[in-house]
Protein backbone atom coordinates (compact mmCIF):
# COMPACT_ATOMS: atom_id res chain seq x y z
CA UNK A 1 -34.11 -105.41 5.31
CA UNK A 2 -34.44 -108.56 3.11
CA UNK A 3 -32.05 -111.19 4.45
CA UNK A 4 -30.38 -113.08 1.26
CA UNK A 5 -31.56 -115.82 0.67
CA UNK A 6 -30.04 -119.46 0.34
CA UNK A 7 -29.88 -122.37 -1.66
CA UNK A 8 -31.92 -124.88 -0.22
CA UNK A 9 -29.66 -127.89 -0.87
CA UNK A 10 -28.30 -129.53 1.66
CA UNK A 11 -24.49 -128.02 2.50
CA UNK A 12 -24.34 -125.43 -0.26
CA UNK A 13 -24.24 -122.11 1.06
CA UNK A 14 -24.59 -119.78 -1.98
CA UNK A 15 -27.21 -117.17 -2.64
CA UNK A 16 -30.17 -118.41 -3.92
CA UNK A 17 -31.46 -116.87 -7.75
CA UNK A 18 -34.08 -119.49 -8.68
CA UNK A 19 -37.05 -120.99 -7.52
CA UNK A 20 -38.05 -124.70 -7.70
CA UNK A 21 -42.28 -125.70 -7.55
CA UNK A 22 -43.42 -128.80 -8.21
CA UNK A 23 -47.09 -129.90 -10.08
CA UNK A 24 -47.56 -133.01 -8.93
CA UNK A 25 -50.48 -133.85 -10.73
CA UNK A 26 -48.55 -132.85 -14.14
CA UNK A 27 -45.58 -134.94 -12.96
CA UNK A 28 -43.53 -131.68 -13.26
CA UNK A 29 -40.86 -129.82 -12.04
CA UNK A 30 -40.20 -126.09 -13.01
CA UNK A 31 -37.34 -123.90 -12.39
CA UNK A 32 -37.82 -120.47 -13.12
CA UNK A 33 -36.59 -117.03 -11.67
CA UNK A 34 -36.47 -116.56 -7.64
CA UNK A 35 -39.64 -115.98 -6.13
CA UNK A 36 -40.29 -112.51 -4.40
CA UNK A 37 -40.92 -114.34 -1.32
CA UNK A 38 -40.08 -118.27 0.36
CA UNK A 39 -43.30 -120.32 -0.17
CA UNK A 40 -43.51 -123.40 1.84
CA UNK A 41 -43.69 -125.70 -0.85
CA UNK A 42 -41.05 -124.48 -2.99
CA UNK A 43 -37.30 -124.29 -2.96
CA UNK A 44 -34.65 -121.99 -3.41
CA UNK A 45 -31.88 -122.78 -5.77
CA UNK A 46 -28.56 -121.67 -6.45
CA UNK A 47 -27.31 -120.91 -10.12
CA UNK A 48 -25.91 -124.38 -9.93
CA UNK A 49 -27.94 -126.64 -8.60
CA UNK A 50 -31.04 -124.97 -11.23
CA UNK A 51 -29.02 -125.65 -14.22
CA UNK A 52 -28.58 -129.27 -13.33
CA UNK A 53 -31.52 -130.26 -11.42
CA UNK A 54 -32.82 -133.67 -12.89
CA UNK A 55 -35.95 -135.54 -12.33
CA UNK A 56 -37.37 -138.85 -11.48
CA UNK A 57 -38.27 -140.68 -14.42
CA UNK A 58 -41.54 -140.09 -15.87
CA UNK A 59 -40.95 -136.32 -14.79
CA UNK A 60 -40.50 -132.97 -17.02
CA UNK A 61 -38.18 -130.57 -16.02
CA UNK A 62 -39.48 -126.91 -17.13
CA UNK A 63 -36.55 -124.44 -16.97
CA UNK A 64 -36.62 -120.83 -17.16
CA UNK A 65 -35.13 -119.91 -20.78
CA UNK A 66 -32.87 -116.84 -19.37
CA UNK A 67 -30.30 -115.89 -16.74
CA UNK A 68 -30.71 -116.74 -13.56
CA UNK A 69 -29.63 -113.45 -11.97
CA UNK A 70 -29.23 -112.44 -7.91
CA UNK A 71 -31.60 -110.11 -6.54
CA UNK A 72 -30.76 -106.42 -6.38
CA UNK A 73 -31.07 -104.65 -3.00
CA UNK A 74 -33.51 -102.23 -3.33
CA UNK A 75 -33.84 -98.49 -2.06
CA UNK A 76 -36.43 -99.55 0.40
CA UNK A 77 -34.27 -102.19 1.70
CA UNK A 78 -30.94 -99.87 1.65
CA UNK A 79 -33.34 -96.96 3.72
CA UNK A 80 -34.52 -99.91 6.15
CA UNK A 81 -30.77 -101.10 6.81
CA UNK A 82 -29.81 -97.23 7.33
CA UNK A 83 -32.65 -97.07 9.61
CA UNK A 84 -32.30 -99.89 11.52
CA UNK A 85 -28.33 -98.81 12.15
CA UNK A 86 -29.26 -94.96 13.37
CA UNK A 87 -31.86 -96.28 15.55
CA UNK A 88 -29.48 -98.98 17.75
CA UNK A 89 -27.14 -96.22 17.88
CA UNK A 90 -28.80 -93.90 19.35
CA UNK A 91 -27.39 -92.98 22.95
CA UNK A 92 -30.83 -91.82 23.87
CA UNK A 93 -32.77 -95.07 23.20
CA UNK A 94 -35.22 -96.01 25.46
CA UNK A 95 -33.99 -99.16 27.29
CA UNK A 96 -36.96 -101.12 29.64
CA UNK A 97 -35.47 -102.83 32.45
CA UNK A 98 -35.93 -105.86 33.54
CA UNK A 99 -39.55 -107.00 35.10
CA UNK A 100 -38.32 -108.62 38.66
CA UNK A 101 -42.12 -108.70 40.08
CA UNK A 102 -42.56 -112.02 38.73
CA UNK A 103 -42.80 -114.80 41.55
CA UNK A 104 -41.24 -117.29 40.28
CA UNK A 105 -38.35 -115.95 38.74
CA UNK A 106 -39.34 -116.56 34.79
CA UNK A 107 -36.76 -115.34 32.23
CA UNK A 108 -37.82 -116.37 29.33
CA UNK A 109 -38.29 -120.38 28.77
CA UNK A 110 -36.13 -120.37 32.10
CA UNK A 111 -37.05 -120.56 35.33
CA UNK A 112 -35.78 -119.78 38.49
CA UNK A 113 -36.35 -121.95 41.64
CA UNK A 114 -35.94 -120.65 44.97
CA UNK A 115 -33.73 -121.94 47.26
CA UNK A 116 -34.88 -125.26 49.06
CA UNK A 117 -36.25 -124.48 52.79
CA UNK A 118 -33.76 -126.71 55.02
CA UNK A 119 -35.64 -127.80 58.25
């Protein structure tokens, strides 16, 4: 399932519906609609902070001409979330148990030290 997405501005927490990419070499921003996926160079914006975005002078601010509108969740995503739910509640689910072979005692990034030999 497709986890919503947020604006990328620092302290807002609403849901993300447009994208922000900048051309550098045109000295341009552009705001349009949100991106099917998060690029590393672009940015996530609320409704908000899309419709008031300003920039540095000498820059163009290209805005998408429509709506920005929140993502839909789609049947794939609704059939992965049903999915995912049936198979953690299964009581038959395999469980692996812990490895305890290891000689150092690693769990994870931890590790375990034996106890100090006292002479």
């Amino acid at each position: 399932m497709r986890n919503v997405r947020r604006c990328s501005r620092t302290g807002c927490v609403n849901p993300a519906v447009a994208t922000l990419t900048y051309a550098y070499a045109d000295s341009t921003a552009v705001v349009g609609p949100l991106a099917t996926y998060s690029e590393p160079h672009s940015y996530d914006l609320c409704e908000q902070h899309a419709l008031r975005l300003t920039a540095p002078k000498g820059w163009e601010v290209v805005r998408h001409d429509g709506e920005f509108a929140a993502p839909e969740p789609s049947h794939d995503d609704l059939t992965a979330l049903a999915e995912a739910v049936r198979e953690a509640g299964r009581p038959d689910r395999p469980v692996e148990p812990p490895d305890l072979s290891s000689q150092n005692g690693r769990r994870g990034h931890l590790r375990v030290l034996p106890d100090p030999v006292v002479e």
